[in-house]
C-alpha atoms as a PDB file:
ATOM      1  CA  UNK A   1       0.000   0.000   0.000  1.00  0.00           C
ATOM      2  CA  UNK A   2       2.687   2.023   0.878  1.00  0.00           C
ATOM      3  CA  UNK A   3       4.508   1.694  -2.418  1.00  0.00           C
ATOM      4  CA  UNK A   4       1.373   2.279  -4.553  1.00  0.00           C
ATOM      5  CA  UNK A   5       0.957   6.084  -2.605  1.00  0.00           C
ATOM      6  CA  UNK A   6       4.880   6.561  -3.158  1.00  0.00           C
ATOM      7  CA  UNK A   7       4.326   5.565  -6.994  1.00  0.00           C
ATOM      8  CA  UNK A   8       1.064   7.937  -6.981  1.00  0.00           C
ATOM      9  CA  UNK A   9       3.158  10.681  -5.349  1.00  0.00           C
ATOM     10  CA  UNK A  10       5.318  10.021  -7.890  1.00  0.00           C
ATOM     11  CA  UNK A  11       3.841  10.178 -10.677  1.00  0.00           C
ATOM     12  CA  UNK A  12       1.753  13.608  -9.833  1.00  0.00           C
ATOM     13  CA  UNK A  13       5.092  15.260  -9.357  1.00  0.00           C
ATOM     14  CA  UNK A  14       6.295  14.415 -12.936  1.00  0.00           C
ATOM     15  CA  UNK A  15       2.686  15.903 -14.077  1.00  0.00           C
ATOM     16  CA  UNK A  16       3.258  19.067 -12.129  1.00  0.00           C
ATOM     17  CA  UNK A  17       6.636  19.643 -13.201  1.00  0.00           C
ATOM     18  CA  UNK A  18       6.477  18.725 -17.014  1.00  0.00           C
ATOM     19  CA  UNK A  19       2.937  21.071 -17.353  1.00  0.00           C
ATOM     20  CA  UNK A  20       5.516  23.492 -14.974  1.00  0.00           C
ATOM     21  CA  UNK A  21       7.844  23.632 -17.786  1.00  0.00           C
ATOM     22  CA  UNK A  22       5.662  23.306 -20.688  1.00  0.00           C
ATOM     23  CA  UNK A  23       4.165  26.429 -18.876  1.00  0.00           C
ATOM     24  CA  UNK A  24       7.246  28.317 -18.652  1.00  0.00           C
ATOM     25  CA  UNK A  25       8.222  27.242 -22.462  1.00  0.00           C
ATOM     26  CA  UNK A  26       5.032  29.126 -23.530  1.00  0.00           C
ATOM     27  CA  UNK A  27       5.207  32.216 -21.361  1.00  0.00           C
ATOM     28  CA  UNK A  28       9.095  34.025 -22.592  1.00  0.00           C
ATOM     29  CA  UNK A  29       9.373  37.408 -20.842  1.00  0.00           C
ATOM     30  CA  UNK A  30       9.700  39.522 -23.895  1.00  0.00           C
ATOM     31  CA  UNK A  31      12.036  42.564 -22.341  1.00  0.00           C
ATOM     32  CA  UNK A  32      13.772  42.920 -18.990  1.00  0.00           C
ATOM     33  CA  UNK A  33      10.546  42.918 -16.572  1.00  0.00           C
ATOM     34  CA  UNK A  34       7.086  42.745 -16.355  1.00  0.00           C
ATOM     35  CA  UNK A  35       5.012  45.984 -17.810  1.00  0.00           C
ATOM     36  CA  UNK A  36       2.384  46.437 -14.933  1.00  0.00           C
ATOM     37  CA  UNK A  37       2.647  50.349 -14.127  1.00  0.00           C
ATOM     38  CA  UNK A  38      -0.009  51.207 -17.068  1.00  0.00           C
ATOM     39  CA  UNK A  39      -2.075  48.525 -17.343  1.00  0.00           C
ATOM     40  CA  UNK A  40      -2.843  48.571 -13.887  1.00  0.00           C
ATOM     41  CA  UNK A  41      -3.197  52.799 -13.548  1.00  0.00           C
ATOM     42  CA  UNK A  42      -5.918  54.024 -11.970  1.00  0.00           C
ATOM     43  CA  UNK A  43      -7.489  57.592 -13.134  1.00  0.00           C
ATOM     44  CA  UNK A  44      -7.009  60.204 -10.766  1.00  0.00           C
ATOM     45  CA  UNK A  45     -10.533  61.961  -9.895  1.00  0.00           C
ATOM     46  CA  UNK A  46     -11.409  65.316 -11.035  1.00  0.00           C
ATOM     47  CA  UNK A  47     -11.489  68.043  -8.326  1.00  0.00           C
ATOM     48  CA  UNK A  48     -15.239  69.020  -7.666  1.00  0.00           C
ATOM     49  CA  UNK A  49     -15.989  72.454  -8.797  1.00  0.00           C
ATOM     50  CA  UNK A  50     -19.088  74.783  -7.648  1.00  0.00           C
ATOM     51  CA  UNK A  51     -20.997  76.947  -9.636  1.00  0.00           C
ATOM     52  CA  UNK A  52     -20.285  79.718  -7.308  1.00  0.00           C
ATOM     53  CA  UNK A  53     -16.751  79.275  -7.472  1.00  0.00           C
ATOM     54  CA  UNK A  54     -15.979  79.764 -11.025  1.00  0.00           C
ATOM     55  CA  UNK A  55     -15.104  83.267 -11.442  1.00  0.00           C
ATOM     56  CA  UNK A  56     -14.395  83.102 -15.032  1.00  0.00           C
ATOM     57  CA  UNK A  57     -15.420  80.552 -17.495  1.00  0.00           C
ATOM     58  CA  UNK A  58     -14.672  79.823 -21.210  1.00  0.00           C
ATOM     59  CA  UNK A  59     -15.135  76.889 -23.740  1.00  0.00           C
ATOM     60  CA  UNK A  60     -13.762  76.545 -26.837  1.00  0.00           C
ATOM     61  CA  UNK A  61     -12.812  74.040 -29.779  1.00  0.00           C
ATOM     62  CA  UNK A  62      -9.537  73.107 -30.984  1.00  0.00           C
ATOM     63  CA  UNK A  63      -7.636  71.291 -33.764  1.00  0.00           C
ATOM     64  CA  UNK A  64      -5.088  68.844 -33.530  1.00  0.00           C
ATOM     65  CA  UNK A  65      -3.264  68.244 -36.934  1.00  0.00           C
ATOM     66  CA  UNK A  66      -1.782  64.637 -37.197  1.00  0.00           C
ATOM     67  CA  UNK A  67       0.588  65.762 -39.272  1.00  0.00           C
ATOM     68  CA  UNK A  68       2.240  67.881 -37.227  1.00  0.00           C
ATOM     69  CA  UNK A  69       5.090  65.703 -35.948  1.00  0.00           C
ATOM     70  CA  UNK A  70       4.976  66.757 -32.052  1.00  0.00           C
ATOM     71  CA  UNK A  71       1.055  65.097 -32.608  1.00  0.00           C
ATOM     72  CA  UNK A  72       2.696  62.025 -34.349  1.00  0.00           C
ATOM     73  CA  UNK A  73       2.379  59.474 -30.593  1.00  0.00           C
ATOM     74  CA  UNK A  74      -1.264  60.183 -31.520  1.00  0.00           C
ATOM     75  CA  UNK A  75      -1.024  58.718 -34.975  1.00  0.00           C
ATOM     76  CA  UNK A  76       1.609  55.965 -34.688  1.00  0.00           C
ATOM     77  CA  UNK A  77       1.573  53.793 -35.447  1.00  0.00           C
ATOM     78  CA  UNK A  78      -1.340  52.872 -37.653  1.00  0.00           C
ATOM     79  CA  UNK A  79      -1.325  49.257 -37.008  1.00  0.00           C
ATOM     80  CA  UNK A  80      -1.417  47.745 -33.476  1.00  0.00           C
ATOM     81  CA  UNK A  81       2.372  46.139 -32.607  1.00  0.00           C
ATOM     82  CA  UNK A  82       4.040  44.201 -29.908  1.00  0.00           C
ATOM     83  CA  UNK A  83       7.030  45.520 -28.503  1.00  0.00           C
ATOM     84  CA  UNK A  84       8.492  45.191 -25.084  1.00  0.00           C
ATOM     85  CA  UNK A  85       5.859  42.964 -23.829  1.00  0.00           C
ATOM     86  CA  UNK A  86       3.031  45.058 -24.522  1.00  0.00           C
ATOM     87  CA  UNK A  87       0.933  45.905 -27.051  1.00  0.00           C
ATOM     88  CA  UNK A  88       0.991  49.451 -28.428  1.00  0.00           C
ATOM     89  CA  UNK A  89      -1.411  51.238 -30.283  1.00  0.00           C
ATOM     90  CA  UNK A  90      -2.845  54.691 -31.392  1.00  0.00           C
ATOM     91  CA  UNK A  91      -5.289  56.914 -30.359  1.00  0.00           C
ATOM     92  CA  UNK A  92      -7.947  55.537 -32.863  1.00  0.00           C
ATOM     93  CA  UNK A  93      -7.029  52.424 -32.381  1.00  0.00           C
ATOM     94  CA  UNK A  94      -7.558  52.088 -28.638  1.00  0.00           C
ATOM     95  CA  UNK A  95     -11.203  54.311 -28.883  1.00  0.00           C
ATOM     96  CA  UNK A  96     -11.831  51.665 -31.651  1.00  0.00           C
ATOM     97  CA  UNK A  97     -11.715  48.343 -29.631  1.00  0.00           C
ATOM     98  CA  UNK A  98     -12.985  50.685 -26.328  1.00  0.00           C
ATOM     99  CA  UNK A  99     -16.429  51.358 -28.629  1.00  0.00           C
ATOM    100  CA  UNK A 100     -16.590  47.506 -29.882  1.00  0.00           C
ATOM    101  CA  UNK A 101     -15.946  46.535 -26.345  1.00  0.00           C
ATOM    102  CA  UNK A 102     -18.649  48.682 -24.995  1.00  0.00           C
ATOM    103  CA  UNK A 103     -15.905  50.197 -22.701  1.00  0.00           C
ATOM    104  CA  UNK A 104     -17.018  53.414 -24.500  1.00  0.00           C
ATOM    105  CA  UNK A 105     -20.207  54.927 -25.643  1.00  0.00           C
ATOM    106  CA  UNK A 106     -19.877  57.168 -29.077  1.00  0.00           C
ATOM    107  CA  UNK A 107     -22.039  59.951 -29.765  1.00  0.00           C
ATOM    108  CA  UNK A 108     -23.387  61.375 -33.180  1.00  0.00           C
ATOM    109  CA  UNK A 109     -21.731  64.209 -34.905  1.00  0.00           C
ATOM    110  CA  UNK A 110     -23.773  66.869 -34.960  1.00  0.00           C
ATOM    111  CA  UNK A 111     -24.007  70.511 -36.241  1.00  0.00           C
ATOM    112  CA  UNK A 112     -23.652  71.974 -32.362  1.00  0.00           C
ATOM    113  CA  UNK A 113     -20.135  71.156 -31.961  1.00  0.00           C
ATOM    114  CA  UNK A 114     -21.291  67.294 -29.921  1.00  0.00           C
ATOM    115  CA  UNK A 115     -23.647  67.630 -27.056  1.00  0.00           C
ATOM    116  CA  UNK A 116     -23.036  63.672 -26.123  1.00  0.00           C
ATOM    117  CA  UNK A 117     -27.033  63.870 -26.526  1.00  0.00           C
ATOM    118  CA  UNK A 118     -27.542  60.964 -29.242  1.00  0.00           C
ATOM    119  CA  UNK A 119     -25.836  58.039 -28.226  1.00  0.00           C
ATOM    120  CA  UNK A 120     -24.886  55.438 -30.723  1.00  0.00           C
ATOM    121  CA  UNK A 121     -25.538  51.969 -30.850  1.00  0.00           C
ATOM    122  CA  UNK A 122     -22.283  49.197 -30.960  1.00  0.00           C
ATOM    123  CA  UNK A 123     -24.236  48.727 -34.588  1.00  0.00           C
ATOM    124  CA  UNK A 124     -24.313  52.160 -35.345  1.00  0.00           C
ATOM    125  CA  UNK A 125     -20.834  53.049 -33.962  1.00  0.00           C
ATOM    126  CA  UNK A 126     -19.090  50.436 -36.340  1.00  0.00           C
ATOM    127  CA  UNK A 127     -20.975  51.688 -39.094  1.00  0.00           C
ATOM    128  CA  UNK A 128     -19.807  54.844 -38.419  1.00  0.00           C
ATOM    129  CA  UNK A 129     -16.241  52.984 -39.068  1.00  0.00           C
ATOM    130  CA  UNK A 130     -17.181  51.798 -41.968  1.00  0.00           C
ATOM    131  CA  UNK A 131     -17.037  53.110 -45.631  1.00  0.00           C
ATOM    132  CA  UNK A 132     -19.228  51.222 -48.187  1.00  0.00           C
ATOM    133  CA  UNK A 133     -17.456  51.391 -51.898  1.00  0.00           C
ATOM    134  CA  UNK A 134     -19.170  50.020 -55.324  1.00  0.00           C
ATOM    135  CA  UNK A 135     -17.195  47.609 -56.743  1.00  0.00           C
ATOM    136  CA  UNK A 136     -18.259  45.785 -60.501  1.00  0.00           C
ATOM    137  CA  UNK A 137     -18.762  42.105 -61.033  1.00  0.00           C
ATOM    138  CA  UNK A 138     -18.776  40.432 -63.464  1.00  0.00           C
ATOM    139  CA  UNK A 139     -21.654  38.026 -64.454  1.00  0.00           C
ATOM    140  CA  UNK A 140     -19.950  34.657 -66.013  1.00  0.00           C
ATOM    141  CA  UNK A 141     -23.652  33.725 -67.269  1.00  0.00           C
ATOM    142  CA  UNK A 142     -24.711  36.726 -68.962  1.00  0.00           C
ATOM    143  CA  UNK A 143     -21.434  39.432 -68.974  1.00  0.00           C
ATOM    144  CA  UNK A 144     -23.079  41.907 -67.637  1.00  0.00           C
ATOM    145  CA  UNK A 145     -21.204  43.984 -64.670  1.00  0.00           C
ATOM    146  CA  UNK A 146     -23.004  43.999 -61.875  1.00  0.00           C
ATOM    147  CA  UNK A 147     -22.782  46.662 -58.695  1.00  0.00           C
ATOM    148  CA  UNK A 148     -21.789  45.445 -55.793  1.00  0.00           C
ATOM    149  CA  UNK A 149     -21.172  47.381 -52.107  1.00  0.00           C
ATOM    150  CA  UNK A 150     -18.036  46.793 -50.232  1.00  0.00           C
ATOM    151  CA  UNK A 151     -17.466  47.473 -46.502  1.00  0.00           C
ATOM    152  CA  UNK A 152     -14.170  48.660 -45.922  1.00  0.00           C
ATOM    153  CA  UNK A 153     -12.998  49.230 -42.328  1.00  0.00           C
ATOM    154  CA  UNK A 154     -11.658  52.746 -41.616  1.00  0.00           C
ATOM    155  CA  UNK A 155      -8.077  52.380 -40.100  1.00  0.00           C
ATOM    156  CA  UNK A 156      -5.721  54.691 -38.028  1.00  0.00           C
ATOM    157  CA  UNK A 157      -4.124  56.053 -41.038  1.00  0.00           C
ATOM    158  CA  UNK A 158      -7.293  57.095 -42.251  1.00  0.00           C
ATOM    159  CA  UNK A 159      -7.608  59.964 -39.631  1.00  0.00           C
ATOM    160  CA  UNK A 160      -6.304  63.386 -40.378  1.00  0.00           C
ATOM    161  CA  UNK A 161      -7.558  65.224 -37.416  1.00  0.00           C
ATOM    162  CA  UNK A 162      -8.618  65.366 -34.238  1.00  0.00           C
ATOM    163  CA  UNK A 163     -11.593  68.257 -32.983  1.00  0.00           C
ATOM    164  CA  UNK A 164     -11.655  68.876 -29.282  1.00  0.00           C
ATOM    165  CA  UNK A 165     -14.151  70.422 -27.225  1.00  0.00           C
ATOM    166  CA  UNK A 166     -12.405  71.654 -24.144  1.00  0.00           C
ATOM    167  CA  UNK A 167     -13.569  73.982 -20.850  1.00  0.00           C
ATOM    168  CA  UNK A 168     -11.647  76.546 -19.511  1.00  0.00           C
ATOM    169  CA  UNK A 169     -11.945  78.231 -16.057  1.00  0.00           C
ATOM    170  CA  UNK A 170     -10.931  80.211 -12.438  1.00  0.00           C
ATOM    171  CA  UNK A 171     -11.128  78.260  -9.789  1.00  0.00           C
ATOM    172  CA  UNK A 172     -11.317  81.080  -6.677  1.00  0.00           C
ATOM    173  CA  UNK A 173     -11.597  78.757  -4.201  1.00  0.00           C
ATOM    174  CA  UNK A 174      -7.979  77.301  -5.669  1.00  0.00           C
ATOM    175  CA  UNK A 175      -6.876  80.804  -7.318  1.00  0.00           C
ATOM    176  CA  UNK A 176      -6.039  78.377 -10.251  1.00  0.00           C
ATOM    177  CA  UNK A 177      -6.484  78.465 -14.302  1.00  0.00           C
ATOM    178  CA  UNK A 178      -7.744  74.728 -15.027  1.00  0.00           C
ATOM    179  CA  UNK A 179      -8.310  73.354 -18.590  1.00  0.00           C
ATOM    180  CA  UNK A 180     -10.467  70.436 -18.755  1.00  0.00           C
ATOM    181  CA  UNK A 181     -11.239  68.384 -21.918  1.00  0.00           C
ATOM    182  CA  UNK A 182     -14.951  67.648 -22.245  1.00  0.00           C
ATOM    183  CA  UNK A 183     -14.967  65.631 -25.696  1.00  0.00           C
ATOM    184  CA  UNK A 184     -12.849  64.135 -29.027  1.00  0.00           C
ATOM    185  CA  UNK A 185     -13.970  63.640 -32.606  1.00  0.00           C
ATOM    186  CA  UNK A 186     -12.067  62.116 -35.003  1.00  0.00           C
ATOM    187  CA  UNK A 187     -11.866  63.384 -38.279  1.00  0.00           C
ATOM    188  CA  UNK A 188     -10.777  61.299 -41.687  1.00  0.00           C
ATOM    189  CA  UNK A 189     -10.718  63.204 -45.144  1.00  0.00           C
ATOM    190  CA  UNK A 190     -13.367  61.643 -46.819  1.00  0.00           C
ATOM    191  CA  UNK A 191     -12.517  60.477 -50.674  1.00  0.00           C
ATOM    192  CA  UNK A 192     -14.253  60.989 -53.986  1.00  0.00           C
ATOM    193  CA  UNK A 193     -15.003  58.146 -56.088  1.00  0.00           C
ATOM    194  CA  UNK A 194     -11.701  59.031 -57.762  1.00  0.00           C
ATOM    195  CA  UNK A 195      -9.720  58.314 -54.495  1.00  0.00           C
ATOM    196  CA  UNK A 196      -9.176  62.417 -54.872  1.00  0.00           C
ATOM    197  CA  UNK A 197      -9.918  64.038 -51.283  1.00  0.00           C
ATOM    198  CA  UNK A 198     -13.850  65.597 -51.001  1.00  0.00           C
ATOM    199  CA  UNK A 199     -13.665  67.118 -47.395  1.00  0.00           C
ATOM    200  CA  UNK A 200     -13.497  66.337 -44.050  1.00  0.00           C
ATOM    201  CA  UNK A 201     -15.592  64.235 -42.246  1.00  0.00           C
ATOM    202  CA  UNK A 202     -16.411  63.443 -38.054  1.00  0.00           C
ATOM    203  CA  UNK A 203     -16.993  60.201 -37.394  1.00  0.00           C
ATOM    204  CA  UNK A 204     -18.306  60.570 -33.748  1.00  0.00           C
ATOM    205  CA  UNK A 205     -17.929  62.200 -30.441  1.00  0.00           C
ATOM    206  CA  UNK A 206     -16.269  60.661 -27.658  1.00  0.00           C
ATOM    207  CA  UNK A 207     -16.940  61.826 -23.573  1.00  0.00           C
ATOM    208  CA  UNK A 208     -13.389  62.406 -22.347  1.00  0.00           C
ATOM    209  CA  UNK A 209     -14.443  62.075 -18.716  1.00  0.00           C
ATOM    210  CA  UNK A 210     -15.476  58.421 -19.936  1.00  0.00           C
ATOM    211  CA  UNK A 211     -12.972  58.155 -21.834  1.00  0.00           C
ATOM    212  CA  UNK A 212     -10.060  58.562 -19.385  1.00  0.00           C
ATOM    213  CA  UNK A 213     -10.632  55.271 -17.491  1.00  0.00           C
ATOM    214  CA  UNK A 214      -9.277  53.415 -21.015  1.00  0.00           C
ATOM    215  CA  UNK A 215      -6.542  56.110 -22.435  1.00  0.00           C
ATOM    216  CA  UNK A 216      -5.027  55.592 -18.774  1.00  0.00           C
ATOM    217  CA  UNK A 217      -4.124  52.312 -19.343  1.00  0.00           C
ATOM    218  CA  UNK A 218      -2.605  52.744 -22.736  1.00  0.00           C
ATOM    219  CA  UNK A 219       1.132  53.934 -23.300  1.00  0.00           C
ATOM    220  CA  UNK A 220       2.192  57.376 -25.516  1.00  0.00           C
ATOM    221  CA  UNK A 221       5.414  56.443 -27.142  1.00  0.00           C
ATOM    222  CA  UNK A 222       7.968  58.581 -25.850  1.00  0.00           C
ATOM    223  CA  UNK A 223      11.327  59.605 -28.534  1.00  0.00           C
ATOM    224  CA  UNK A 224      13.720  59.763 -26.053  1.00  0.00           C
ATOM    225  CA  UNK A 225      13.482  57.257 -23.563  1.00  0.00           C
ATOM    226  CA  UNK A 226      11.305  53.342 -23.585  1.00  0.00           C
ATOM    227  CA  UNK A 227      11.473  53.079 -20.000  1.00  0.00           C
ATOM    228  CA  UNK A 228       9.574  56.685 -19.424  1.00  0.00           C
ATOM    229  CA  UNK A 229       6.304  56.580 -21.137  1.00  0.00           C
ATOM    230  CA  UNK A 230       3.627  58.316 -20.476  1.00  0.00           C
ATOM    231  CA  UNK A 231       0.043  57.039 -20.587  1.00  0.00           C
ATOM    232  CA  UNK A 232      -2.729  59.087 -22.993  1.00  0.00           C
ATOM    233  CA  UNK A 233      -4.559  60.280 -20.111  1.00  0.00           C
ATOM    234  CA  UNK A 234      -1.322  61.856 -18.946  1.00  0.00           C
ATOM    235  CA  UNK A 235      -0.655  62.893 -22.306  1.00  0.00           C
ATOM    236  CA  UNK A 236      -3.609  64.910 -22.461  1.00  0.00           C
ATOM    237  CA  UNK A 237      -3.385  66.124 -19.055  1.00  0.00           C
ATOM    238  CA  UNK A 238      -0.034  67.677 -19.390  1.00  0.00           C
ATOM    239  CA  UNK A 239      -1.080  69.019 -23.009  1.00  0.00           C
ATOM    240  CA  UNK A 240       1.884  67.358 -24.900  1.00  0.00           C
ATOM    241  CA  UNK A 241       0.299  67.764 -27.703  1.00  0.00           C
ATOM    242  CA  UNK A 242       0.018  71.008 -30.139  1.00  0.00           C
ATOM    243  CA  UNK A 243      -2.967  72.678 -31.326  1.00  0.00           C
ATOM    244  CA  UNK A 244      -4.700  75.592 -32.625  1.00  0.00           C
ATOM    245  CA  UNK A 245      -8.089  76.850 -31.824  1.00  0.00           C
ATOM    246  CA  UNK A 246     -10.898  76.532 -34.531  1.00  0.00           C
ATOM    247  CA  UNK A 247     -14.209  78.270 -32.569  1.00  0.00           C
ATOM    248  CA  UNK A 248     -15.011  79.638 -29.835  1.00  0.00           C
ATOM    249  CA  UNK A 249     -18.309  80.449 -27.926  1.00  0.00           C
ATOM    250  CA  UNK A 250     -19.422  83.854 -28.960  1.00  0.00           C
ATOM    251  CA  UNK A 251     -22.558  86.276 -29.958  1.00  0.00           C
ATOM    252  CA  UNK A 252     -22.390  85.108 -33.661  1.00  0.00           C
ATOM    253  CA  UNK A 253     -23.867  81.516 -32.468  1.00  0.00           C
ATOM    254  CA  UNK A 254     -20.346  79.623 -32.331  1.00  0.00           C
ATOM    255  CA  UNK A 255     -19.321  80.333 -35.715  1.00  0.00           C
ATOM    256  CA  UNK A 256     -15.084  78.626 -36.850  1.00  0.00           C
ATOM    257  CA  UNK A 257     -12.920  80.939 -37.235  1.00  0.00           C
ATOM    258  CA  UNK A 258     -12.917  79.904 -40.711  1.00  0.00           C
ATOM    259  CA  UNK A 259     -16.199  81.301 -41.435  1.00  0.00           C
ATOM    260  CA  UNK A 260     -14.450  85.016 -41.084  1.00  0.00           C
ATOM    261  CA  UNK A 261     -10.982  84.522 -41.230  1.00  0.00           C
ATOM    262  CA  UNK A 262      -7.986  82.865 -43.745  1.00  0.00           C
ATOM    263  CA  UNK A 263      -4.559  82.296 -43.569  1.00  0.00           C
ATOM    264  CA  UNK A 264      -2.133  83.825 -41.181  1.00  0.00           C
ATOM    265  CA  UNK A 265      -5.033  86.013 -39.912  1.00  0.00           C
ATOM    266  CA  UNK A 266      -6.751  83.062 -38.693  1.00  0.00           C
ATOM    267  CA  UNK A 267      -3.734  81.608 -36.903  1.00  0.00           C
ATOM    268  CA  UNK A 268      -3.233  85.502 -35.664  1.00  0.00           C
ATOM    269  CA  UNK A 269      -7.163  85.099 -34.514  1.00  0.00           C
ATOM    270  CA  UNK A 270      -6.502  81.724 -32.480  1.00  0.00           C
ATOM    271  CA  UNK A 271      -3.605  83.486 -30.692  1.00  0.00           C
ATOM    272  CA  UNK A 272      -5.455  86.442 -29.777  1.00  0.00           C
ATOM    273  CA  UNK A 273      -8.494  83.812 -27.680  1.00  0.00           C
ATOM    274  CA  UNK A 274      -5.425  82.091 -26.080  1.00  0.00           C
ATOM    275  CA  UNK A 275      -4.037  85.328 -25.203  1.00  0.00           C
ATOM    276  CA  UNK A 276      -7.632  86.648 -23.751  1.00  0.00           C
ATOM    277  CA  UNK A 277      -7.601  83.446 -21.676  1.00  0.00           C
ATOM    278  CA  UNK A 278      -4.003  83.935 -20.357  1.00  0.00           C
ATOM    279  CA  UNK A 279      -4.274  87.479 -19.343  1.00  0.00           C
ATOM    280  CA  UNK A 280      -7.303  86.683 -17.480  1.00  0.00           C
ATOM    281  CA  UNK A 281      -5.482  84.743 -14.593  1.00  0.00           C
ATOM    282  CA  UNK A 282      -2.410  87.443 -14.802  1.00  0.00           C
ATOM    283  CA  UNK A 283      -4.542  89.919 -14.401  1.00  0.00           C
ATOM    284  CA  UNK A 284      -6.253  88.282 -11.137  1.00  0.00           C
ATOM    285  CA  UNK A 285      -2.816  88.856  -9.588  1.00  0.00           C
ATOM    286  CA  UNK A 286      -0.584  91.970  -8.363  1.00  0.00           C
ATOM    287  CA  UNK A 287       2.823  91.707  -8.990  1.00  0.00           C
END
């Protein structure tokens, strides 16, 4: 009896360390050590701000140009890729799987600049990335050419643009200037039959309150060092990125700055609302 529990014993130790092994064969640690400081980030809460607080308030809409290259960790790269033992990916890329998840809701695009008031469906949202081309087919039977629709994902290198709706305001109970980004829309340049470029196009709106909980788990690619990455959340927290504003709120019912200005004069324009903003908070002070 004794030697039958000694052979059992036996024989469950081989089976423990071969699937031991076999484990280890399958799971290589690709880099020096384990990734867990992003994936395992947690979002640091808003502070809560009253009503009778804010001393000065103003919201406007900016433009982030992909092709800018100090916007470029929003772009790149335009195909999810392993490296270092995680899995990095861009902007569009990560609200993409978030949406198909259900991790994040989308909104339509509307004319009033996104008021997050028509949700989309997981349906609606992927039609949204989506573009349907017509395609001819051949009959064999008869020769005719037949039309037929094609559904071609839209991909990261698709989008041009992104529009931002973003809050500014004076705290007085913290004497502080605080920025606060309310929502994203993608934007793709959307193509003529011809493959020439007709305009550009939103796709949908995304709640960057909601949003935050994902982008803070996700790693910004960072030029100059591997080991010092920041996450997206951080990325748009510290405003690494650069931008121009497009519109602001005003009496002529939140008309672009396109709609009055071209050229330098509207890049002149966008520096004179920044500037407005700015001397705001100096002027709360005495030097």
């Amino acid at each position: 009896m004794k030697a039958i529990r000694l052979s059992l014993l036996f024989t469950f130790s081989l089976i423990f360390i071969s699937g031991t092994l076999f484990s280890q064969e399958n799971k290589v640690l690709d880099g020096a050590f384990i990734k867990e400081t992003a994936p395992t980030k947690r979002v640091v809460p808003y502070t809560h701000i009253r009503e009778a607080d804010v001393m000065y308030y103003k919201r406007v809409w900016r433009e982030i140009d992909l092709r800018q290259k100090m916007n470029h960790p929003l772009f790149y790269p335009t195909e999810p890729i392993k490296e270092i033992g995680y899995t990095r990916m861009s902007l569009f890329d990560i609200l993409n799987e978030a949406i198909k998840e259900g991790t994040i809701t989308a909104y339509e695009e509307d004319g009033a600049g996104g008021q997050f008031q028509v949700p989309l469906t997981k349906t609606e949202a992927e039609d949204k990335l989506t573009e349907i081309t017509i395609s001819f087919d051949e009959d064999l039977e008869t020769g005719a050419m037949n039309e037929v629709e094609v559904k071609n994902p839209i991909g990261a290198n698709r989008v041009a643009k992104y529009w931002m709706k973003e809050d500014w305001f004076f705290d007085r109970e913290r004497s502080v200037m605080e920025v606060r980004i309310i929502g994203i829309l993608p934007i793709i340049n959307e193509l003529n039959d011809d493959g020439s470029i007709k305009g550009p196009k939103g796709l949908f709106w995304i709640y960057f309150p909601e949003a935050r909980y994902v982008l803070a788990n996700h790693e910004v690619y960072n030029t100059m060092n591997d080991g010092s990455r920041v996450t997206y959340e951080d990325y748009f927290r510290k405003r690494l990125f650069t931008s121009y504003i497009r519109q602001e709120t005003n009496v002529y019912d939140n008309r672009t700055l396109d709609g009055y200005t071209k050229g330098i004069d509207r890049l002149l324009e966008a520096r004179r609302i920044e500037q407005e903003i700015i001397n705001f908070e100096h002027d709360m002070w005495q030097y």
